[in-house]
C-alpha atoms as a PDB file:
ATOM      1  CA  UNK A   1       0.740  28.680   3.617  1.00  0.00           C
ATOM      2  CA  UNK A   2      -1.447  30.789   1.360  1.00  0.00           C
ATOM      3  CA  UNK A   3      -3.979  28.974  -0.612  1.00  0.00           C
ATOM      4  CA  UNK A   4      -3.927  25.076   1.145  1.00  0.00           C
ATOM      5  CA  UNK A   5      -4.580  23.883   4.406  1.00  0.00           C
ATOM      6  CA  UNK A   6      -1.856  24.614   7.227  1.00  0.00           C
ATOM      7  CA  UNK A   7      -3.036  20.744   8.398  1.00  0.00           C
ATOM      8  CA  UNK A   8      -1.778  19.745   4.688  1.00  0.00           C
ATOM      9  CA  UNK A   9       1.442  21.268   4.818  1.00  0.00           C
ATOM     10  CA  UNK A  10       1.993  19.832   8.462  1.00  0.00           C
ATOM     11  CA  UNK A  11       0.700  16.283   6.621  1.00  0.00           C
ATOM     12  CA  UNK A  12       3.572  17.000   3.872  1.00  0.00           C
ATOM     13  CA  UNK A  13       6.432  18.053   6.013  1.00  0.00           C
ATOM     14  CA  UNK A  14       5.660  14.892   8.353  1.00  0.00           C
ATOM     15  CA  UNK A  15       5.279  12.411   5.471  1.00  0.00           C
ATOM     16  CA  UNK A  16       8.887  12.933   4.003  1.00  0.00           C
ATOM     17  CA  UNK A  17       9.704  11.268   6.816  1.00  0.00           C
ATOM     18  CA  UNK A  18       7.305   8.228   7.415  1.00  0.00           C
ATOM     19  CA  UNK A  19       8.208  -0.291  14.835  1.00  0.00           C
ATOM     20  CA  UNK A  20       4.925   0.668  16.298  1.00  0.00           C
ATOM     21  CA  UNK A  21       4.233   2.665  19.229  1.00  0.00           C
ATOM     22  CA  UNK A  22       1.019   1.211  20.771  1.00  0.00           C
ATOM     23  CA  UNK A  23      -0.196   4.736  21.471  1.00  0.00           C
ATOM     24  CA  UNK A  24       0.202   5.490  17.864  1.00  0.00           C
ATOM     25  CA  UNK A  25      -1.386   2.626  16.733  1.00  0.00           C
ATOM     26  CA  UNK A  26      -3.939   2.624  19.170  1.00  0.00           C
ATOM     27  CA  UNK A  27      -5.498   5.855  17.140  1.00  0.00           C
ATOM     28  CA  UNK A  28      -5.667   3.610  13.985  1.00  0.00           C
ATOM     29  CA  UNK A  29      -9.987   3.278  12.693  1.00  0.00           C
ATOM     30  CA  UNK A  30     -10.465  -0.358  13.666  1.00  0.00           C
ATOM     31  CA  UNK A  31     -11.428  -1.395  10.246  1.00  0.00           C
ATOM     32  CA  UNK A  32      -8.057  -0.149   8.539  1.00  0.00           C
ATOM     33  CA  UNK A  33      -6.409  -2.236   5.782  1.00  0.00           C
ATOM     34  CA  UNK A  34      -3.360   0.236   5.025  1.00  0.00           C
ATOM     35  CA  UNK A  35      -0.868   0.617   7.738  1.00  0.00           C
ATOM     36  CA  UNK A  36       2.618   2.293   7.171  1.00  0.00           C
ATOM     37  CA  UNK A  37       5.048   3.787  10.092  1.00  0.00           C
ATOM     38  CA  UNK A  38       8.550   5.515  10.128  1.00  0.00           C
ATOM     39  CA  UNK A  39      10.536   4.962  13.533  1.00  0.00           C
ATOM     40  CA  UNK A  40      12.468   8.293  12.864  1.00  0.00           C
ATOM     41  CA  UNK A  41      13.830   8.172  16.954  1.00  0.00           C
ATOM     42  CA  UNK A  42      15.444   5.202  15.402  1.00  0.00           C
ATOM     43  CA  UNK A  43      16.190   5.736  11.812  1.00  0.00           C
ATOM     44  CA  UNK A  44      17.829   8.855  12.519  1.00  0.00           C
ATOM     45  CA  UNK A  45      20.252   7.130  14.842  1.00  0.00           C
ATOM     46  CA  UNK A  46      22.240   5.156  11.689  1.00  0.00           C
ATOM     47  CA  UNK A  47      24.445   6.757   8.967  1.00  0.00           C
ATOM     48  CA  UNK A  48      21.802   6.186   6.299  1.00  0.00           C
ATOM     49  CA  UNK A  49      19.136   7.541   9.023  1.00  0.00           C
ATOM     50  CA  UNK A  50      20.972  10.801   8.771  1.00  0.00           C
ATOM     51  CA  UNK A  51      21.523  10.821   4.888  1.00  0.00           C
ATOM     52  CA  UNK A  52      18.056  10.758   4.437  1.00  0.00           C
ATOM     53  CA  UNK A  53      17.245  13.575   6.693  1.00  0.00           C
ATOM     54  CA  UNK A  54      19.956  15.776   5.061  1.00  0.00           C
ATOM     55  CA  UNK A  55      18.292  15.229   1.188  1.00  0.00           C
ATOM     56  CA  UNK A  56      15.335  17.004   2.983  1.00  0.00           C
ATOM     57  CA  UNK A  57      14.778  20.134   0.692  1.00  0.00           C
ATOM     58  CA  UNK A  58      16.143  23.228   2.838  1.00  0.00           C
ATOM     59  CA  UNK A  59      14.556  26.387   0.703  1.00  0.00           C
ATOM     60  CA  UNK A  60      13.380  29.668   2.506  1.00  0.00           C
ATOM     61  CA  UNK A  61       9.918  28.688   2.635  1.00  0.00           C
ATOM     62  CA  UNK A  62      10.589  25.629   4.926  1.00  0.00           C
ATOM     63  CA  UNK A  63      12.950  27.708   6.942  1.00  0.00           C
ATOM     64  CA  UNK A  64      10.266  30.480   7.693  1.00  0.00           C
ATOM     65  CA  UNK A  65       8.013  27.508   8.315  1.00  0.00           C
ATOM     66  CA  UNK A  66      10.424  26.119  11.205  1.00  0.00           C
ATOM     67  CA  UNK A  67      11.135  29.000  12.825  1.00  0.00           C
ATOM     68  CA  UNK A  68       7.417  30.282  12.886  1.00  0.00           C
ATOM     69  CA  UNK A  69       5.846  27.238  13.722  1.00  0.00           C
ATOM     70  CA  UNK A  70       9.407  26.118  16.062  1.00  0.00           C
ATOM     71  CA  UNK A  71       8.876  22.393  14.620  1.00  0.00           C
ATOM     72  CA  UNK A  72      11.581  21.087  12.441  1.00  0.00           C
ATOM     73  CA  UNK A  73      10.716  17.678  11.668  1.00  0.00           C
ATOM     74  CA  UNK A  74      13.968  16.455  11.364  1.00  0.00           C
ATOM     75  CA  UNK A  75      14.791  17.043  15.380  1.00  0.00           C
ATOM     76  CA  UNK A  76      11.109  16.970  16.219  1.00  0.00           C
ATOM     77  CA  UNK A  77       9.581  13.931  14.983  1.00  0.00           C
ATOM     78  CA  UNK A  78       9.982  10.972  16.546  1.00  0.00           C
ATOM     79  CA  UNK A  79       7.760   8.375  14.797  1.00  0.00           C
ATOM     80  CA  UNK A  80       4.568   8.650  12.316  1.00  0.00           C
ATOM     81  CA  UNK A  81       2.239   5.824  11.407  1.00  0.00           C
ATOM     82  CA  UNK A  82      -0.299   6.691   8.720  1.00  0.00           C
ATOM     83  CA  UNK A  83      -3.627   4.429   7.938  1.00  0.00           C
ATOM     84  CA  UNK A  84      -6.139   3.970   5.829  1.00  0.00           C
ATOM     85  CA  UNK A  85      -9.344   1.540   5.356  1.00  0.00           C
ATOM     86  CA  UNK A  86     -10.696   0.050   2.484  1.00  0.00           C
ATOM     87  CA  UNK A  87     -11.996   1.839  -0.257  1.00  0.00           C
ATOM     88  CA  UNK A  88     -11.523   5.160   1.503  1.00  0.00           C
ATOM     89  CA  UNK A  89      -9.749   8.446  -0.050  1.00  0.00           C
ATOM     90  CA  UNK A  90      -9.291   9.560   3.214  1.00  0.00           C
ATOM     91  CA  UNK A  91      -6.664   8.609   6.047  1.00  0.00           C
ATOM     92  CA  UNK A  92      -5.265   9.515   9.354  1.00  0.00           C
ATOM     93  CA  UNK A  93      -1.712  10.850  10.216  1.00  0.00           C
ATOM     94  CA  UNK A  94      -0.606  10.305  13.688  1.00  0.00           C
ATOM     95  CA  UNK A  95       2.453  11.219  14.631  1.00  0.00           C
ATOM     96  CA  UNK A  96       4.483  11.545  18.049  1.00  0.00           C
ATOM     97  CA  UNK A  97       7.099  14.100  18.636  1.00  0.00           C
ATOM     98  CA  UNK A  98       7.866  17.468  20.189  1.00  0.00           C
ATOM     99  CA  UNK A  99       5.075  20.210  19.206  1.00  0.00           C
ATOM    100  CA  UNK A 100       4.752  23.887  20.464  1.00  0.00           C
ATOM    101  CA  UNK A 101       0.474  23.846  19.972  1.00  0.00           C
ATOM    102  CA  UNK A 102      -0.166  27.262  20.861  1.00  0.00           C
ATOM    103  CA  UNK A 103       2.948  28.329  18.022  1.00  0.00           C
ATOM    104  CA  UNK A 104       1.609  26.433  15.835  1.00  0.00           C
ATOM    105  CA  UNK A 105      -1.950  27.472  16.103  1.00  0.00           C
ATOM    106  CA  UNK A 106      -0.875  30.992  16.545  1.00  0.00           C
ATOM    107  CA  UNK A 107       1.078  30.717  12.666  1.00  0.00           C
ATOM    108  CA  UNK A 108      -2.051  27.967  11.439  1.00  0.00           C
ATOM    109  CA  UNK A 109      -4.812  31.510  12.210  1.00  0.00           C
ATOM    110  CA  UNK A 110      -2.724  34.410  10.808  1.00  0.00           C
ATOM    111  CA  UNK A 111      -4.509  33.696   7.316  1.00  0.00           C
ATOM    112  CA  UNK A 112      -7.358  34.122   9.133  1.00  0.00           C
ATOM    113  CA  UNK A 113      -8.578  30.753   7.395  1.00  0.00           C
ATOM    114  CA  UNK A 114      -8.320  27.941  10.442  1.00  0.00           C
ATOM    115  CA  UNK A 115     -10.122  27.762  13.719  1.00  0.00           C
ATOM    116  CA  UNK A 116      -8.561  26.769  16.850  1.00  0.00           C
ATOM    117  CA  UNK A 117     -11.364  24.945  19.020  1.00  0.00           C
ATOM    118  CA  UNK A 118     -10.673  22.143  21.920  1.00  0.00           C
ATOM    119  CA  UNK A 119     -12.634  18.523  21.700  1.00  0.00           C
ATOM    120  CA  UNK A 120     -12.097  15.752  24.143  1.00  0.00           C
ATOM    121  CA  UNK A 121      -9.025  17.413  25.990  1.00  0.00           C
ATOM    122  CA  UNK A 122      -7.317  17.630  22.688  1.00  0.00           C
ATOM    123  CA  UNK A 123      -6.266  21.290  20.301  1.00  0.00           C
ATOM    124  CA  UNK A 124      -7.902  21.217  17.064  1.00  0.00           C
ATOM    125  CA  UNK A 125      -6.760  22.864  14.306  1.00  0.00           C
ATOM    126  CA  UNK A 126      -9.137  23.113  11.604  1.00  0.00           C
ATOM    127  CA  UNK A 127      -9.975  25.042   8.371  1.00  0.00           C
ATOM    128  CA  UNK A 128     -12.458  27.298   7.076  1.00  0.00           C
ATOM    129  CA  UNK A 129     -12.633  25.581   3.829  1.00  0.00           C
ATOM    130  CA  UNK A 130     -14.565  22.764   2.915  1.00  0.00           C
ATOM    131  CA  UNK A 131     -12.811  19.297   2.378  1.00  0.00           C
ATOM    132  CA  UNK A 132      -9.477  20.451   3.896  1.00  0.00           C
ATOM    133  CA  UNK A 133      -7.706  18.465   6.359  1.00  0.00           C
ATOM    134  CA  UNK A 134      -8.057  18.650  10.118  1.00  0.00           C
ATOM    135  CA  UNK A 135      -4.906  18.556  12.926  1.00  0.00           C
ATOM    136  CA  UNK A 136      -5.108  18.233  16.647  1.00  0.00           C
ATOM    137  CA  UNK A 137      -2.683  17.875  19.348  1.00  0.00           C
ATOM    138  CA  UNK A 138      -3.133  16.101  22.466  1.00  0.00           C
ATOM    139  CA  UNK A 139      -1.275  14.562  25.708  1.00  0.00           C
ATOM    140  CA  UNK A 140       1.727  16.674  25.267  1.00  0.00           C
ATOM    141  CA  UNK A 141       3.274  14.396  22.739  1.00  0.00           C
ATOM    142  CA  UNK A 142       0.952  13.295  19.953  1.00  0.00           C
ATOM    143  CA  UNK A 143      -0.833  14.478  16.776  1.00  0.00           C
ATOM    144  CA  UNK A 144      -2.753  13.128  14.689  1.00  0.00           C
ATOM    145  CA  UNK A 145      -3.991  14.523  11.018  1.00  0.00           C
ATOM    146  CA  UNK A 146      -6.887  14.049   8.472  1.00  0.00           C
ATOM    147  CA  UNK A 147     -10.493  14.537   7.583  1.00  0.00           C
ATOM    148  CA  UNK A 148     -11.815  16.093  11.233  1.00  0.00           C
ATOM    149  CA  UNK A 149     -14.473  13.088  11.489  1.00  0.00           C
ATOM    150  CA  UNK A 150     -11.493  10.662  11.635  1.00  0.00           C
ATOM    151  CA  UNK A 151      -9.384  12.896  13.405  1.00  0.00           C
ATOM    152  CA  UNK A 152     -12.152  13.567  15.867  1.00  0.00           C
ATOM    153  CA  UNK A 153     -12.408   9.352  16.125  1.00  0.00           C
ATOM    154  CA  UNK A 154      -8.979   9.235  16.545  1.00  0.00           C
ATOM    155  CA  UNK A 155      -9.166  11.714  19.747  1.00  0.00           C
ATOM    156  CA  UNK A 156     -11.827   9.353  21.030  1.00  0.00           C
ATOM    157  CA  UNK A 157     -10.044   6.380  20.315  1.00  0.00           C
ATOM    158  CA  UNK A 158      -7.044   6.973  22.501  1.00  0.00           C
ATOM    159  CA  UNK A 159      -8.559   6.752  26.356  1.00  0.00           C
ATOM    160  CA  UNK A 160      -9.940   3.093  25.318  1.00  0.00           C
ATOM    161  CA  UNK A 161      -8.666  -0.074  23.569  1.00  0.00           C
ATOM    162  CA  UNK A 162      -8.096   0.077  19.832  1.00  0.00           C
ATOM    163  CA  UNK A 163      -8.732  -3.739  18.093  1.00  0.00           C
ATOM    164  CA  UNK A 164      -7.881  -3.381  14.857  1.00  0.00           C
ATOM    165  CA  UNK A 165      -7.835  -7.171  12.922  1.00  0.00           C
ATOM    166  CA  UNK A 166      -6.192  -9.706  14.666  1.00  0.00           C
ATOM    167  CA  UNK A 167      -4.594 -10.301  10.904  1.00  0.00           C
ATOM    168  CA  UNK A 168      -3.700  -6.947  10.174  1.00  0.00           C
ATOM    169  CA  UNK A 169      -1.794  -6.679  14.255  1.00  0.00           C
ATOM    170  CA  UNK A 170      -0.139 -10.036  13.483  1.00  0.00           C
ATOM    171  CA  UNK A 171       1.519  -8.189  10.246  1.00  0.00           C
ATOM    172  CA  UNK A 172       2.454  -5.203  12.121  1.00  0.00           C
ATOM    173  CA  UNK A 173       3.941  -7.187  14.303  1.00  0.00           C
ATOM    174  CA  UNK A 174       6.184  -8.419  12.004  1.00  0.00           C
ATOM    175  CA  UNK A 175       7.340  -5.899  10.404  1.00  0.00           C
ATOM    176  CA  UNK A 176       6.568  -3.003  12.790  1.00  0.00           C
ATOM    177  CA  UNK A 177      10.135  -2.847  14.289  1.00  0.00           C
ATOM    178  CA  UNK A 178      11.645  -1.972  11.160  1.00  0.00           C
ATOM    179  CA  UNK A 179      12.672   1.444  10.692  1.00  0.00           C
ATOM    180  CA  UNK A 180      10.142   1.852   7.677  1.00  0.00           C
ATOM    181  CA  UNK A 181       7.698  -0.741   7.200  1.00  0.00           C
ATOM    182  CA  UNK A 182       3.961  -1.019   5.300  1.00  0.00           C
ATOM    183  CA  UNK A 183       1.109  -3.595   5.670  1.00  0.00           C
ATOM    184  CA  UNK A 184      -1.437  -4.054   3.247  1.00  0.00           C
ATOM    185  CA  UNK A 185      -4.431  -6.266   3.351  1.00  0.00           C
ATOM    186  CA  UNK A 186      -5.728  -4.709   0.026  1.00  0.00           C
ATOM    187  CA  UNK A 187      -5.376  -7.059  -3.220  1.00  0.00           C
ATOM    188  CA  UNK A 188      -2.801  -5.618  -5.872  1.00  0.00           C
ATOM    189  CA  UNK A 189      -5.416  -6.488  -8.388  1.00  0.00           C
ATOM    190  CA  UNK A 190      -6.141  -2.367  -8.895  1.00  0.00           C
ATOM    191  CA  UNK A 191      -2.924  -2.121  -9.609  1.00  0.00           C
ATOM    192  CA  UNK A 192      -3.020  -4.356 -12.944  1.00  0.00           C
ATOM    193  CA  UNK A 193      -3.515  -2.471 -15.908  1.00  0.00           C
ATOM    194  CA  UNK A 194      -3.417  -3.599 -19.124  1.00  0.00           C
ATOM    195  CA  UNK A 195      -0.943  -2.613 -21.539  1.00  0.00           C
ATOM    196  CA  UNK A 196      -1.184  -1.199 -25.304  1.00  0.00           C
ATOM    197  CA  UNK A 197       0.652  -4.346 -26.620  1.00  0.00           C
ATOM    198  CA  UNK A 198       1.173  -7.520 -25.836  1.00  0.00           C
ATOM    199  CA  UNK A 199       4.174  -8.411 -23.715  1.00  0.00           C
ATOM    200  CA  UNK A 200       5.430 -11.703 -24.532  1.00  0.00           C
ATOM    201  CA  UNK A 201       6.729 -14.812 -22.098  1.00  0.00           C
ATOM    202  CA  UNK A 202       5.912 -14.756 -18.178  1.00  0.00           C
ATOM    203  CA  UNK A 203       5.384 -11.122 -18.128  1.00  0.00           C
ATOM    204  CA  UNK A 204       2.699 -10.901 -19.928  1.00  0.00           C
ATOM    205  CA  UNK A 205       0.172 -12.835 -17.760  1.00  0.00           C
ATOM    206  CA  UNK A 206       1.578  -9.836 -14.713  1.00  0.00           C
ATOM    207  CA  UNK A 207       0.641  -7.068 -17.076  1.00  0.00           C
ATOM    208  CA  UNK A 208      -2.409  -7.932 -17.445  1.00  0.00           C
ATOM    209  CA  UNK A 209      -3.369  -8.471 -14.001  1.00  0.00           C
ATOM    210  CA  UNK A 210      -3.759 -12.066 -13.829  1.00  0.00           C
ATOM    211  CA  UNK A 211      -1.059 -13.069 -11.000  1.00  0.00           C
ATOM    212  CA  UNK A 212      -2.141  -9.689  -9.467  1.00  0.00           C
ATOM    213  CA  UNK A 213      -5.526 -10.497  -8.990  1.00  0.00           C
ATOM    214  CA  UNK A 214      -4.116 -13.256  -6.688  1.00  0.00           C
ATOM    215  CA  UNK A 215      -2.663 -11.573  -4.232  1.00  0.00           C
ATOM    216  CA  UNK A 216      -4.242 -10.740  -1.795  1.00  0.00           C
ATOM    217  CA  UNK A 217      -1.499  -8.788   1.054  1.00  0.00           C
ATOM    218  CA  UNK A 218       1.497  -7.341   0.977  1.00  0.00           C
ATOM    219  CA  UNK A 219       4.014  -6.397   3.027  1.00  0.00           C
ATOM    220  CA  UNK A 220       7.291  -4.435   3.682  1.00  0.00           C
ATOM    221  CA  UNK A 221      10.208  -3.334   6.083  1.00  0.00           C
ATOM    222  CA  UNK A 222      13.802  -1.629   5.539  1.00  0.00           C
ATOM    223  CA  UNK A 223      16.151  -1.746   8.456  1.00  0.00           C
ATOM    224  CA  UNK A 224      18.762   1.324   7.909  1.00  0.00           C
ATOM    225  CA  UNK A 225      21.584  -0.820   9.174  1.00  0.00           C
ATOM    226  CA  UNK A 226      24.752  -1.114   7.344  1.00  0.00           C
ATOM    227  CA  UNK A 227      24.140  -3.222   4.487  1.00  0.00           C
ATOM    228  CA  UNK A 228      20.713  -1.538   3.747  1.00  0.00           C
ATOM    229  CA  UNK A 229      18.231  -4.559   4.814  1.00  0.00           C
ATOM    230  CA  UNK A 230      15.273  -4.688   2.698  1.00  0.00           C
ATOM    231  CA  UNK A 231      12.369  -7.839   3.084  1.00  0.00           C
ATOM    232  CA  UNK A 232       9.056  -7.819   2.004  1.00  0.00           C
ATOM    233  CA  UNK A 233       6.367 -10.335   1.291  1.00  0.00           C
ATOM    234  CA  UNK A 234       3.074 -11.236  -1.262  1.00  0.00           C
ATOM    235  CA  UNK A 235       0.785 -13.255   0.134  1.00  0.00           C
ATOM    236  CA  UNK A 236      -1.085 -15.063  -2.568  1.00  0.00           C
ATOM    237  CA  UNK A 237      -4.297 -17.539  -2.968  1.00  0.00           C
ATOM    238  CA  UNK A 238      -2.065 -20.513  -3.450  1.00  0.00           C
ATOM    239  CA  UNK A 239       1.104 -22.048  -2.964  1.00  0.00           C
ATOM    240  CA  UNK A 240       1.251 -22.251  -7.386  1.00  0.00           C
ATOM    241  CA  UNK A 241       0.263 -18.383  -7.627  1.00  0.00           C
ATOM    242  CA  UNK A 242       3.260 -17.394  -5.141  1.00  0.00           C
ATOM    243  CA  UNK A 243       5.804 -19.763  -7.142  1.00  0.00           C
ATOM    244  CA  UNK A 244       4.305 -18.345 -10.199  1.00  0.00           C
ATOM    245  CA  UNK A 245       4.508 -14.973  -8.918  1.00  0.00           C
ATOM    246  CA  UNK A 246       8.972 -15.783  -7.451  1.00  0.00           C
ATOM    247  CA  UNK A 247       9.363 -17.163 -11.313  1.00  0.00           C
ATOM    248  CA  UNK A 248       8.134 -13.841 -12.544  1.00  0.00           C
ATOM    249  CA  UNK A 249      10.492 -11.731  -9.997  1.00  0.00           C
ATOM    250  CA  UNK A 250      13.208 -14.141 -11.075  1.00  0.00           C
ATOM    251  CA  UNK A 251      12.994 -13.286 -14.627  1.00  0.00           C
ATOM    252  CA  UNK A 252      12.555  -9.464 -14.248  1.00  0.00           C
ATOM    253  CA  UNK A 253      15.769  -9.868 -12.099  1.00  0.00           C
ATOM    254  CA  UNK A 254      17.659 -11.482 -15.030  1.00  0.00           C
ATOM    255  CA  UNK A 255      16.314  -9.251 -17.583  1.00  0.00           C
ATOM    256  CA  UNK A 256      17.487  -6.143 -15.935  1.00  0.00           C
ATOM    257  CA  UNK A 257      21.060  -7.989 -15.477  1.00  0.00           C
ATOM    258  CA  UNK A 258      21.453  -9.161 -19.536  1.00  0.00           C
ATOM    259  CA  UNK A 259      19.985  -6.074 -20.849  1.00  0.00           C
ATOM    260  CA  UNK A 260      23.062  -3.688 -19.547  1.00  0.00           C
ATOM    261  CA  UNK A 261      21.415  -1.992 -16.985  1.00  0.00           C
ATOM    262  CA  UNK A 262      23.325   0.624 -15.010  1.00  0.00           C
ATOM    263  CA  UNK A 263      26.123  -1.740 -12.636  1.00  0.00           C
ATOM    264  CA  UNK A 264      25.036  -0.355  -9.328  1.00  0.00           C
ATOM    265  CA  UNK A 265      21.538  -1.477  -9.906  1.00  0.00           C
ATOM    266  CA  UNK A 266      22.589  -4.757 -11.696  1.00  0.00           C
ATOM    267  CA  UNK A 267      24.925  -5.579  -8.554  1.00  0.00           C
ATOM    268  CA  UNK A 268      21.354  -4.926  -6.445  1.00  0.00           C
ATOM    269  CA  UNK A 269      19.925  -7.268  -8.365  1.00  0.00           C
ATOM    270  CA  UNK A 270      22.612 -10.046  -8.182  1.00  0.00           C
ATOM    271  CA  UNK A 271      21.929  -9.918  -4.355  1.00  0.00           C
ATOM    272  CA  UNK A 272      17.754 -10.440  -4.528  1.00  0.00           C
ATOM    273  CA  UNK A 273      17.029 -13.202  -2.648  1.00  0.00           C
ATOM    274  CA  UNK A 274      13.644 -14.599  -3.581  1.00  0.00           C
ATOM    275  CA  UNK A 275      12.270 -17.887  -2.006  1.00  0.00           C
ATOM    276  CA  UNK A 276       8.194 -18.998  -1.350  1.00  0.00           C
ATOM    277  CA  UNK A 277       6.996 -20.730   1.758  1.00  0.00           C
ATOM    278  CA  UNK A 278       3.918 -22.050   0.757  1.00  0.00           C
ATOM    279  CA  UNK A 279       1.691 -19.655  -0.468  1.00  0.00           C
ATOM    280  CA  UNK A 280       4.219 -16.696   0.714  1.00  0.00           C
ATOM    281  CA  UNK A 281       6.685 -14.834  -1.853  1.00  0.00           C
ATOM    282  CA  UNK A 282       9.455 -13.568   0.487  1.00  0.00           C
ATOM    283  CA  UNK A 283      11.905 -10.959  -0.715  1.00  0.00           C
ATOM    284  CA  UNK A 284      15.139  -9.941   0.474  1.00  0.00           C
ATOM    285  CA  UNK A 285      17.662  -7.295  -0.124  1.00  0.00           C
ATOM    286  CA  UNK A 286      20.890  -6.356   1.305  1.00  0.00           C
ATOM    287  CA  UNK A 287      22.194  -2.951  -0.225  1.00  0.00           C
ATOM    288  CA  UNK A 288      25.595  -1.531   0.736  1.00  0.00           C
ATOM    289  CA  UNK A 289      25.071   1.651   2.375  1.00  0.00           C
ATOM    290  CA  UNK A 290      27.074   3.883  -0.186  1.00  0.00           C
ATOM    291  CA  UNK A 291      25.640   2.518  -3.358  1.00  0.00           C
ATOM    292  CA  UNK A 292      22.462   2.964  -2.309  1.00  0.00           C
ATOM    293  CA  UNK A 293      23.124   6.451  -1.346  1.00  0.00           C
ATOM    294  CA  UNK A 294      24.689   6.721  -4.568  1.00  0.00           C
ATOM    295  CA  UNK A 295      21.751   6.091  -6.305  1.00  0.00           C
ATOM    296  CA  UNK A 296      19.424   8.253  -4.262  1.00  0.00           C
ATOM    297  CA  UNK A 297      22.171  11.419  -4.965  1.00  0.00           C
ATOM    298  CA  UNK A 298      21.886  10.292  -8.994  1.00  0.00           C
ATOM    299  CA  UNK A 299      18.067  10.024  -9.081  1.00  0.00           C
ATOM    300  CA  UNK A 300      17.874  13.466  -7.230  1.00  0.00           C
ATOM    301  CA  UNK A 301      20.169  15.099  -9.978  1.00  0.00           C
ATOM    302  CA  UNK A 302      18.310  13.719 -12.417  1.00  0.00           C
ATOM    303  CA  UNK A 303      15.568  14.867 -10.960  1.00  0.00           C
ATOM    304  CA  UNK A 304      16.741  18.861 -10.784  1.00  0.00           C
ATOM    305  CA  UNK A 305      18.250  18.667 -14.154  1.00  0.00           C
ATOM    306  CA  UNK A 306      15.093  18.100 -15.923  1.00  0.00           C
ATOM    307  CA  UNK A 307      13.509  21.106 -13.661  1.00  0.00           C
ATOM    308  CA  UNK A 308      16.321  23.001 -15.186  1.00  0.00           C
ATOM    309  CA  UNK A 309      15.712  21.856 -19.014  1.00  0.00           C
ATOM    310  CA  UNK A 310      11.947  22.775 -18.498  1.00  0.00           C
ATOM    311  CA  UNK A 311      12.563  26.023 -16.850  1.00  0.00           C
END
């Protein structure tokens, strides 16, 4: 753990992993707009669950960091819920599981760079240098990760009622008993960037942010059952904008199937279900358990052989 926060590296190992446990999301700020959760109790339980888990890399670093620390996030971690508000570059991490504090402080101060300190009946972990990331531990169970004034809100937060929107709950509620889900109340419109030349038909009007800028949440759940389930939604400022927004889905869809794409992910396609309820663009996905798997093993070859070439 040499030269970055111990509470980053916890943050790292815990977000390869990523429903709702009310505890959890009772630590949320109240005026968050980004919600995202793993159920790993859960996820962990199904073949692809386990799949996952096993692509986890396995070098001698994150060895020595398991059996200093005695938490490997694969057995340990039960569920994580990360959150963010609006406009903010920071976040919180909470996470429950099975944590050894004291083993983990003890490993966190051997660089002689983080302070162990106790605030509201809670262990916090937190560095020596400025700006890096704070981690405390609390009711046996729980942690919770991020810039110490939110992690210190956090602690607060937890003996007393959390409200966070009634609009953002209602979303969480829908999608929170997935096995990985996300809930965003932020517009997409920062995502539309313009491109360096003109893209002609439907797709153009996308590029350059116009549909975008019209949608205003967005959500997401996968269910690691066998098929895959997959179902997300766009919610945009009319009932035109989400058909709009289906008829541009539609003909990405049929692009990727006429221009000889590989088969595995044209067969994906084939089986996109896309349908609007008003002003709602619903998605749906049901992907086979081994050809998704399949694809995961031949992105992550592709990935290493390029390491190789540049090496």
């Amino acid at each position: 753990m040499r030269n970055f926060s111990f509470a980053a590296a916890f943050l790292g190992v815990s977000s390869l992993l990523s429903a709702a446990d009310p505890t959890l999301l009772n630590l949320v700020m109240p005026d968050a707009q980004i919600v995202a959760g793993v159920n790993l109790a859960k996820a962990k339980t199904s073949p692809f669950g386990q799949f996952l888990l096993r692509q986890m890399p396995e070098d001698g670093d994150f060895a020595k960091f398991i059996n200093a620390s005695g938490f490997d996030p694969r057995r340990d971690l039960q569920e994580v819920l990360m959150a963010t508000a609006t406009g903010q570059k920071t976040g919180l991490v909470a996470a429950r599981g099975t944590f050894d504090p004291q083993k983990i402080a003890a490993l966190a101060t051997a660089d002689g760079k983080h302070i162990v300190s106790q605030y509201n009946g809670a262990q916090l972990l937190v560095s020596t240098e400025a700006g890096s990331p704070a981690l405390a531990f609390f009711d046996g169970n729980f942690a919770v990760a991020g810039d110490l004034v939110s992690v210190k809100a956090a602690i607060d937060r937890r003996k007393s009622h959390n409200a966070i929107s009634p609009q953002l709950a209602a979303k969480v509620a829908m999608y929170g008993a997935a096995d990985a889900w996300t809930v965003s109340l932020v517009p997409l419109s920062g995502l539309g960037q313009k491109p360096n030349v003109a893209v002609p038909g439907p797709l153009n009007g996308i590029f350059q942010g116009d549909l975008l800028k019209k949608v205003s949440e967005t959500s997401g759940g996968v269910t690691f059952t066998s098929p895959v389930q997959v179902t997300g939604e766009l919610v945009a400022d009319s009932d035109k904008d989400a058909t709009a927004l289906g008829d541009v889905v539609k003909f990405l869809a049929s692009m990727i199937q006429t221009n000889g794409a590989d088969p595995a992910v044209t067969t994906l396609v084939q089986s996109l279900n896309v349908s609007t309820q008003g002003n709602v663009l619903k998605l749906a996905l049901a992907i086979p358990e081994a050809q998704l798997e399949a694809l995961i093993q031949s992105g992550s070859n592709a990935g290493k052989k390029k390491s190789a070439v540049r090496i």
